[in-house]
Protein backbone atom coordinates (compact mmCIF):
# COMPACT_ATOMS: atom_id res chain seq x y z
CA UNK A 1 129.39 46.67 104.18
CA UNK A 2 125.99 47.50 106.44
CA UNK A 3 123.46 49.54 105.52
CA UNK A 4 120.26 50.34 107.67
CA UNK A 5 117.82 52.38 105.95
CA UNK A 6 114.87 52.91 108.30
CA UNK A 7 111.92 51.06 107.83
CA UNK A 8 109.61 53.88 108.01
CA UNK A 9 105.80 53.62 109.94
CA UNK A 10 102.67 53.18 108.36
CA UNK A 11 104.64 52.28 104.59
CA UNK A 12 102.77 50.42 102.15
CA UNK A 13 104.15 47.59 99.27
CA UNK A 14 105.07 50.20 96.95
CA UNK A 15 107.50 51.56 99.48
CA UNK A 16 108.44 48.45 101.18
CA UNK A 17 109.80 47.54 97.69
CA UNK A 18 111.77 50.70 97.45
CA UNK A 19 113.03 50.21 101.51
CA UNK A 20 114.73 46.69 99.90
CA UNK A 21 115.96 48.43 97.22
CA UNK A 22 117.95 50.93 99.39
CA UNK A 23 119.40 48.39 101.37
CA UNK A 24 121.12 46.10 98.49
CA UNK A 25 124.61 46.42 98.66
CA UNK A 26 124.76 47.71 94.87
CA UNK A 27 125.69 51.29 95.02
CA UNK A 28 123.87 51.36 91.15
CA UNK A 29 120.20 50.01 92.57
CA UNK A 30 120.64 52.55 95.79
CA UNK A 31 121.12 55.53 93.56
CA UNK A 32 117.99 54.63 91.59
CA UNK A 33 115.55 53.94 94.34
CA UNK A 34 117.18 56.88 95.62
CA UNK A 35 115.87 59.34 92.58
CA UNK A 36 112.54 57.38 92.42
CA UNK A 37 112.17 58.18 96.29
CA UNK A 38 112.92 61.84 95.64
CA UNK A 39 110.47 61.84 92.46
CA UNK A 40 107.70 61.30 94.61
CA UNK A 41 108.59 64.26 96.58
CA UNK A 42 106.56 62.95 99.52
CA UNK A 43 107.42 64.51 103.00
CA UNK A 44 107.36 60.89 104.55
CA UNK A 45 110.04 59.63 102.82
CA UNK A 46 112.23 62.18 103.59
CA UNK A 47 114.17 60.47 106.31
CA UNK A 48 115.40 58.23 103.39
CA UNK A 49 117.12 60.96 101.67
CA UNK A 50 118.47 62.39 105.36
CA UNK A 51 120.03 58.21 105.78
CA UNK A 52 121.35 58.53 102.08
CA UNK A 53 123.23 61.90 102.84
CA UNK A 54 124.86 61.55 106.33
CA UNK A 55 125.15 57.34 106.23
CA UNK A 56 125.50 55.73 102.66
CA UNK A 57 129.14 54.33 102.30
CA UNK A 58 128.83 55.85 98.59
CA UNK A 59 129.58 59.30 97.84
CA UNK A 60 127.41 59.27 94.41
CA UNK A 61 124.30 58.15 96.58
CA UNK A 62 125.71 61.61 99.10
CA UNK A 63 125.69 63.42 96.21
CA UNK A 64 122.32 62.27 94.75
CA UNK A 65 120.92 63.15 97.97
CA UNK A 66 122.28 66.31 98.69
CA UNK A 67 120.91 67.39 95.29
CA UNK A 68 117.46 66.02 95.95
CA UNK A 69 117.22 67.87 99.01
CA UNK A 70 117.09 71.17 97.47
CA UNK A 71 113.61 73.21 98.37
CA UNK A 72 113.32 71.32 101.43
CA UNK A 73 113.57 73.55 104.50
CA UNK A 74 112.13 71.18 107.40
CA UNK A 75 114.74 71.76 110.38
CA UNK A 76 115.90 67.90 110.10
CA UNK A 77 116.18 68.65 106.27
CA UNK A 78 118.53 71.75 106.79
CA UNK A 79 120.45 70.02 109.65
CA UNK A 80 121.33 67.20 107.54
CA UNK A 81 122.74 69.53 104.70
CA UNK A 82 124.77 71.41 107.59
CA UNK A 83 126.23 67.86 108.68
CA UNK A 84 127.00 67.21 104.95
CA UNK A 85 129.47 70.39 104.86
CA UNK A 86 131.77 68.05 106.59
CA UNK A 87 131.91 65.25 103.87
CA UNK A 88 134.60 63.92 103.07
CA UNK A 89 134.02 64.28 99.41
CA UNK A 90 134.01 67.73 97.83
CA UNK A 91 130.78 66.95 95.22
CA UNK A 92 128.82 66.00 98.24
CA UNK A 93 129.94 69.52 99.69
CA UNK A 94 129.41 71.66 96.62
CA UNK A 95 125.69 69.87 96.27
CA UNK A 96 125.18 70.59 100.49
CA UNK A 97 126.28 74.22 99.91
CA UNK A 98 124.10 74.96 96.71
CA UNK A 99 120.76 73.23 98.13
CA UNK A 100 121.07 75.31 101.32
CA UNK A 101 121.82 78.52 98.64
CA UNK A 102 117.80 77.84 97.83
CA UNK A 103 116.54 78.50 101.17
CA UNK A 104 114.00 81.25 101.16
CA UNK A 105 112.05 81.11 104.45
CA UNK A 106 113.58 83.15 106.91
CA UNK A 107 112.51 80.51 109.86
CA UNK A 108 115.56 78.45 108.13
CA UNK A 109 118.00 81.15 109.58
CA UNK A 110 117.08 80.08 113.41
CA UNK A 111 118.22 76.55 112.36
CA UNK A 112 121.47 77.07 110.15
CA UNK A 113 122.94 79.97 112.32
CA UNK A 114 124.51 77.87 115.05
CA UNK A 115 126.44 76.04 112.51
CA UNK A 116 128.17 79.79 112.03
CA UNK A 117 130.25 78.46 114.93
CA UNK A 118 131.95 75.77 113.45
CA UNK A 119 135.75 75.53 112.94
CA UNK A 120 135.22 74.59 109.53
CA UNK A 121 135.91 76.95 107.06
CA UNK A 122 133.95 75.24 104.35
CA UNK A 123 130.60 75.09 106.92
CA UNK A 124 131.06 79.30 107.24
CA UNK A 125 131.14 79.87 103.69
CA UNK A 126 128.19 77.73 103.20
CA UNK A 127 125.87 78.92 105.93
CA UNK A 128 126.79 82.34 105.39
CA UNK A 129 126.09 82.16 101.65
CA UNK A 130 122.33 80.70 102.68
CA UNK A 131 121.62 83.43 105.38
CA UNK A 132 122.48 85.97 102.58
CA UNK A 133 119.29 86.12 100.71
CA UNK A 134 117.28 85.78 104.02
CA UNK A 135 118.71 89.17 105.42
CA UNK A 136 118.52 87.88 108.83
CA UNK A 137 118.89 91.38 110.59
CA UNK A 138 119.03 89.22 114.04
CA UNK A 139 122.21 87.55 113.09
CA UNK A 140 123.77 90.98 112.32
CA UNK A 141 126.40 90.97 114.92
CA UNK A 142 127.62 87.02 114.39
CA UNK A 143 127.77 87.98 111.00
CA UNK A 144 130.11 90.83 111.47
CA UNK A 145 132.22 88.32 113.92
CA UNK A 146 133.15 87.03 110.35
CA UNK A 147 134.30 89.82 108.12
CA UNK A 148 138.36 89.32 109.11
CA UNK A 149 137.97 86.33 109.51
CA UNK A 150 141.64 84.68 108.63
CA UNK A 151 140.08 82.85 105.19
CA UNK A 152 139.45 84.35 102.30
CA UNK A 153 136.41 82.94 101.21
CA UNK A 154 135.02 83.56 104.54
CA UNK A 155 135.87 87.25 104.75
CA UNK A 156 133.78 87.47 100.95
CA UNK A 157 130.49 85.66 101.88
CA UNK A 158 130.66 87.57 105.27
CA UNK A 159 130.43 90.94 103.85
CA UNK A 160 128.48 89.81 101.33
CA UNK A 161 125.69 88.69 103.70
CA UNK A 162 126.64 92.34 105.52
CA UNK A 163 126.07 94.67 102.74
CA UNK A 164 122.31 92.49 102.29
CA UNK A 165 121.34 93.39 105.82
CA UNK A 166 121.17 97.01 104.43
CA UNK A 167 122.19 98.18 108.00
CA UNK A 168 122.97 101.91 108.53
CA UNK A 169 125.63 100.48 111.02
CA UNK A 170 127.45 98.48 108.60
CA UNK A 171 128.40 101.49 106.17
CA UNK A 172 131.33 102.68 108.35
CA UNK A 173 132.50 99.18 107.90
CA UNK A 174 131.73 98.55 104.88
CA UNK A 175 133.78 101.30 103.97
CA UNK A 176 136.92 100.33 105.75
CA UNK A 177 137.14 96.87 104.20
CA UNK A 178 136.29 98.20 100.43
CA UNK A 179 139.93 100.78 101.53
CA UNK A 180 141.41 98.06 103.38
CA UNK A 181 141.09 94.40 103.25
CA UNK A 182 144.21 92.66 101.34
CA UNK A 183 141.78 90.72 99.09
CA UNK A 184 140.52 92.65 95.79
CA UNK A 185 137.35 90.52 95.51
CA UNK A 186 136.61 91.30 99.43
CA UNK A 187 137.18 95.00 99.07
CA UNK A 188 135.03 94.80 95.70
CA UNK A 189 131.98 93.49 97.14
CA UNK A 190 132.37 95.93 100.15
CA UNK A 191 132.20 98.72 97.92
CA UNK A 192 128.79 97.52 96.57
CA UNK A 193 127.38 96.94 99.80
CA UNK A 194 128.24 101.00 100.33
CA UNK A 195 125.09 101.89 97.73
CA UNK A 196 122.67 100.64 100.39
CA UNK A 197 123.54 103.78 102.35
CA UNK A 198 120.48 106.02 103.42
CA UNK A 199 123.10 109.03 104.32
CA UNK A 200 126.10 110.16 102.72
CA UNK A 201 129.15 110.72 104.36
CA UNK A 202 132.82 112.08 104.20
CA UNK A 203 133.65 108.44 105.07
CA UNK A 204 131.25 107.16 102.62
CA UNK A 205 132.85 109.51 99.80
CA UNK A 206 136.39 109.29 100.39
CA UNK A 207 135.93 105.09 99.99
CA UNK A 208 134.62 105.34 96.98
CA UNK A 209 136.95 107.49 96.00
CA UNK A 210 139.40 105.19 97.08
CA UNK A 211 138.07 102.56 95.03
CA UNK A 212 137.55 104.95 92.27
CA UNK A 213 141.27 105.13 91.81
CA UNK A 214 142.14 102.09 92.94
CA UNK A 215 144.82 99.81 90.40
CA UNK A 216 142.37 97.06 89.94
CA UNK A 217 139.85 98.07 87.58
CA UNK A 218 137.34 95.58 89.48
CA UNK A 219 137.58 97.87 92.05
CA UNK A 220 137.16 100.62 89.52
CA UNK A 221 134.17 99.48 87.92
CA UNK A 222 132.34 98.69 91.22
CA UNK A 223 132.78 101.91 92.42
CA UNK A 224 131.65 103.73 89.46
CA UNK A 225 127.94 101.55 89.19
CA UNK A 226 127.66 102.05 93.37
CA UNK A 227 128.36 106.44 92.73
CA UNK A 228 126.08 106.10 89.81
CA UNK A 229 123.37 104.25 92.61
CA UNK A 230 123.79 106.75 94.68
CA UNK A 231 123.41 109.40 92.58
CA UNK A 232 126.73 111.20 94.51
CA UNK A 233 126.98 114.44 92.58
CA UNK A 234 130.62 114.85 94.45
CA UNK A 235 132.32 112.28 92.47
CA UNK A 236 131.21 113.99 88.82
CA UNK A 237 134.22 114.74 88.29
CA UNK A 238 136.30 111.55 88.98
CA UNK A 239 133.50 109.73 87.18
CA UNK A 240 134.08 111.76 84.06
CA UNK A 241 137.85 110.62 83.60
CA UNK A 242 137.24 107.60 84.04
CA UNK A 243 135.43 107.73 80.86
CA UNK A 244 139.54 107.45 79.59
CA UNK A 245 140.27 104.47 81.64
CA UNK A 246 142.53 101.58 79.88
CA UNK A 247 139.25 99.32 80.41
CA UNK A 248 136.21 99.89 78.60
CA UNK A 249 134.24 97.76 81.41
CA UNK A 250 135.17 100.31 83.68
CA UNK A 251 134.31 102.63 80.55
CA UNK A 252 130.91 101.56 80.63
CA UNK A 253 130.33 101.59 84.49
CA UNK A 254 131.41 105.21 84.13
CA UNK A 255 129.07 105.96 81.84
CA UNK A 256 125.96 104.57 82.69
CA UNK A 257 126.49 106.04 86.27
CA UNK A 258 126.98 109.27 84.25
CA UNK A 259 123.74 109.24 82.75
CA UNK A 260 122.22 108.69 86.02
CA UNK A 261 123.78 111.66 87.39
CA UNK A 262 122.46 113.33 83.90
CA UNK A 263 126.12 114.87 83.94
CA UNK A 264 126.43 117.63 81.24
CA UNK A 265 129.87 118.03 81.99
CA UNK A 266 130.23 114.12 80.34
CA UNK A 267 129.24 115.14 76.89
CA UNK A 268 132.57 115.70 75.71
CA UNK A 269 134.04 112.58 76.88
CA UNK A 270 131.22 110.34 75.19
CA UNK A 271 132.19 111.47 72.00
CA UNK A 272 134.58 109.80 72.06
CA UNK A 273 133.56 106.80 73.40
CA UNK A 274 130.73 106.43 70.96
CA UNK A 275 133.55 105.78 68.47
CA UNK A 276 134.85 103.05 70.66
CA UNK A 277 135.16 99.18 68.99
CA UNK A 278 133.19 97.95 71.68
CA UNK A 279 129.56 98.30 70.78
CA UNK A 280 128.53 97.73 74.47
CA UNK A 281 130.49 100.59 75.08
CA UNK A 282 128.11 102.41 72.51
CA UNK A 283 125.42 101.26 73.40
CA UNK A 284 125.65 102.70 77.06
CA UNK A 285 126.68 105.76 76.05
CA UNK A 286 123.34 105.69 73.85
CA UNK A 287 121.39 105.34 76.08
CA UNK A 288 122.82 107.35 78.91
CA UNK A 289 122.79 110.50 76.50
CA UNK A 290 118.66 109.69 76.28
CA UNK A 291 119.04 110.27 80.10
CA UNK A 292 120.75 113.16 80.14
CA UNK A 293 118.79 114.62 77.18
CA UNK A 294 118.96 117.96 75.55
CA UNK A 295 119.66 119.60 72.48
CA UNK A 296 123.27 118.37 72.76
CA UNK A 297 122.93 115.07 73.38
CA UNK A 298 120.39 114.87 70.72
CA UNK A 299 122.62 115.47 68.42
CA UNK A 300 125.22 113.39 69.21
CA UNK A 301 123.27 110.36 69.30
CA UNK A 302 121.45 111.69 65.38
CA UNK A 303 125.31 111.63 64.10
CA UNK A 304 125.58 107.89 64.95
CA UNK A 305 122.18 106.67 63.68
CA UNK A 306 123.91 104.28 61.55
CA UNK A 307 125.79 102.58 63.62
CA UNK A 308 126.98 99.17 62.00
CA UNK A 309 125.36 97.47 65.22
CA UNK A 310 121.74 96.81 65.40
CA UNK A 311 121.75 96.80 69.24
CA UNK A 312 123.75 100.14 69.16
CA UNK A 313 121.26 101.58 66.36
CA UNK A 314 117.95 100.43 69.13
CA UNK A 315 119.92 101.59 71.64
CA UNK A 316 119.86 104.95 69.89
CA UNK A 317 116.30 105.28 68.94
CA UNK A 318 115.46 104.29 72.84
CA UNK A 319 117.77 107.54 73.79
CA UNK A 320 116.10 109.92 71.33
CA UNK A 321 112.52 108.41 71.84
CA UNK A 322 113.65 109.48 75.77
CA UNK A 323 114.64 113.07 74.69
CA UNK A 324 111.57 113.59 72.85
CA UNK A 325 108.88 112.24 74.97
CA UNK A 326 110.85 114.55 78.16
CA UNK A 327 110.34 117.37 75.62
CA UNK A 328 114.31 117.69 76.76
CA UNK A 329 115.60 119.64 73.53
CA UNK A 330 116.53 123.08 73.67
């Protein structure tokens, strides 16, 4: 077995020692000098860790490396976590993919967006899943090259990374994959992206209506938080039944989306709900009924002041403290 760490310019004893160290043929002594080279968390040794992640024979030291890499974003840094996508051991990928999750400077975009053309599925996922918190409004049309794309886990990262682009251009599509696509979690994440819309429109409303009926309550629940976001008046209604659905997550999307749209129309159905088992359950409908105020819902939320939960019962003075300080009671 060969291993050439560089022997880096302008090093003194200290980190001649360490250069020895990394060259030993024990995996056990590489993997130490390795975290006592990242510890110092000096820029010049850097091109140690880069050696350690694309050359070491042992996938530990990868691993080790790929980890210690994380909040680096120097372009040789980034392009050495891109390479590592392609490792042939799946810890060494899973530590490549979350380091480049950390990026935060959009300049780091420019250097991982070529790698968007790679055959690997594995490298699209990853990249994509970086560029997502950079909204990189430049890379909005290789991102959308992505959002059928034949793999699954592709097709979710890629309209993830759409819907945080907060593009009016994206709605339309947005709302044909939340109708659509054959994967629930795709079409879920879709219909999230829809409550950056600036504009509401027939298109906009009939998805989430879709996805307001839809068999999967995932679907359901989505839907409800993004026409509660919205504040879509329209879907009152359909919100309001849902305050019967079999699920009590999609319950208390319902709800709190309700209380948004300070629905008076809801009253009735939050009765009860406020007798549900599930204390979260109560506990939304607590504190929606502070946002919808009035005599009513004052009422409602006095005849459950004992709850036998304590976060129900603080939930409960929060929603009359609301009422009161709105002067909301009739």
């Amino acid at each position: 077995m060969t291993i050439h760490y560089p022997r880096l310019d302008d090093i003194d004893q200290q980190d001649h020692v360490l250069w020895t160290q990394l060259n030993q043929s024990d995996e056990k002594i590489r993997f130490i000098t390795l975290m006592n080279v990242a510890e110092e968390e000096r820029e010049a040794l850097l091109p140690w860790l880069h050696y350690a992640l694309q050359h070491d024979p042992s996938a530990r030291v990868r691993q080790e490396a790929a980890q210690r890499l994380e909040g680096w974003e120097d372009t040789l840094t980034l392009q050495s976590l891109a390479h590592a996508l392609q490792d042939p051991c799946i810890h060494v990928i899973e530590a490549a993919t979350h380091s480049l999750s950390e990026v935060k400077q959009l300049d780091s975009a420019y250097v991982l967006a070529p790698y968007l053309q790679s055959s690997n599925y594995q490298v699209k996922v990853a990249i994509l899943r970086a560029l997502k918190p950079l909204r990189p409004i430049f890379l909005y049309d290789e991102i959308c090259q992505h959002i059928k794309h034949e793999h699954v886990q592709v097709r979710r990262e890629a309209v993830s990374a759409l819907s945080w682009l907060q593009q009016a251009q994206a709605i339309s599509l947005l709302a044909d994959i939340s109708q659509y696509d054959h994967d629930v979690e795709v079409r879920r994440i879709a219909t999230g992206g829809l409550a950056y819309s600036q504009h509401i429109s027939p298109e906009l409303i009939q998805a989430l209506m879709s996805s307001l009926h839809a068999q999967d309550w995932q679907l359901r629940v989505e839907a409800a938080l993004t026409t509660g976001k919205l504040k879509l008046q329209a879907l009152e209604t359909t919100l309001v039944t849902l305050l019967q659905d079999a699920y009590w997550q999609v319950r208390i999307a319902a709800v709190r989306s309700l209380g948004l749209l300070k629905s008076q129309s809801a009253l009735d159905g939050f009765i009860t709900n406020f007798q549900h088992e599930m204390s979260n359950l109560r506990k939304e409908v607590a504190l929606a009924l502070g946002e919808i105020g009035g005599q009513q819902a004052e009422q409602l939320l006095l005849q459950h002041v004992h709850d036998p939960d304590p976060e129900v019962r603080k939930s409960i003075r929060i929603g009359l403290g609301q009422i009161r300080r709105t002067g909301d009671v009739t």
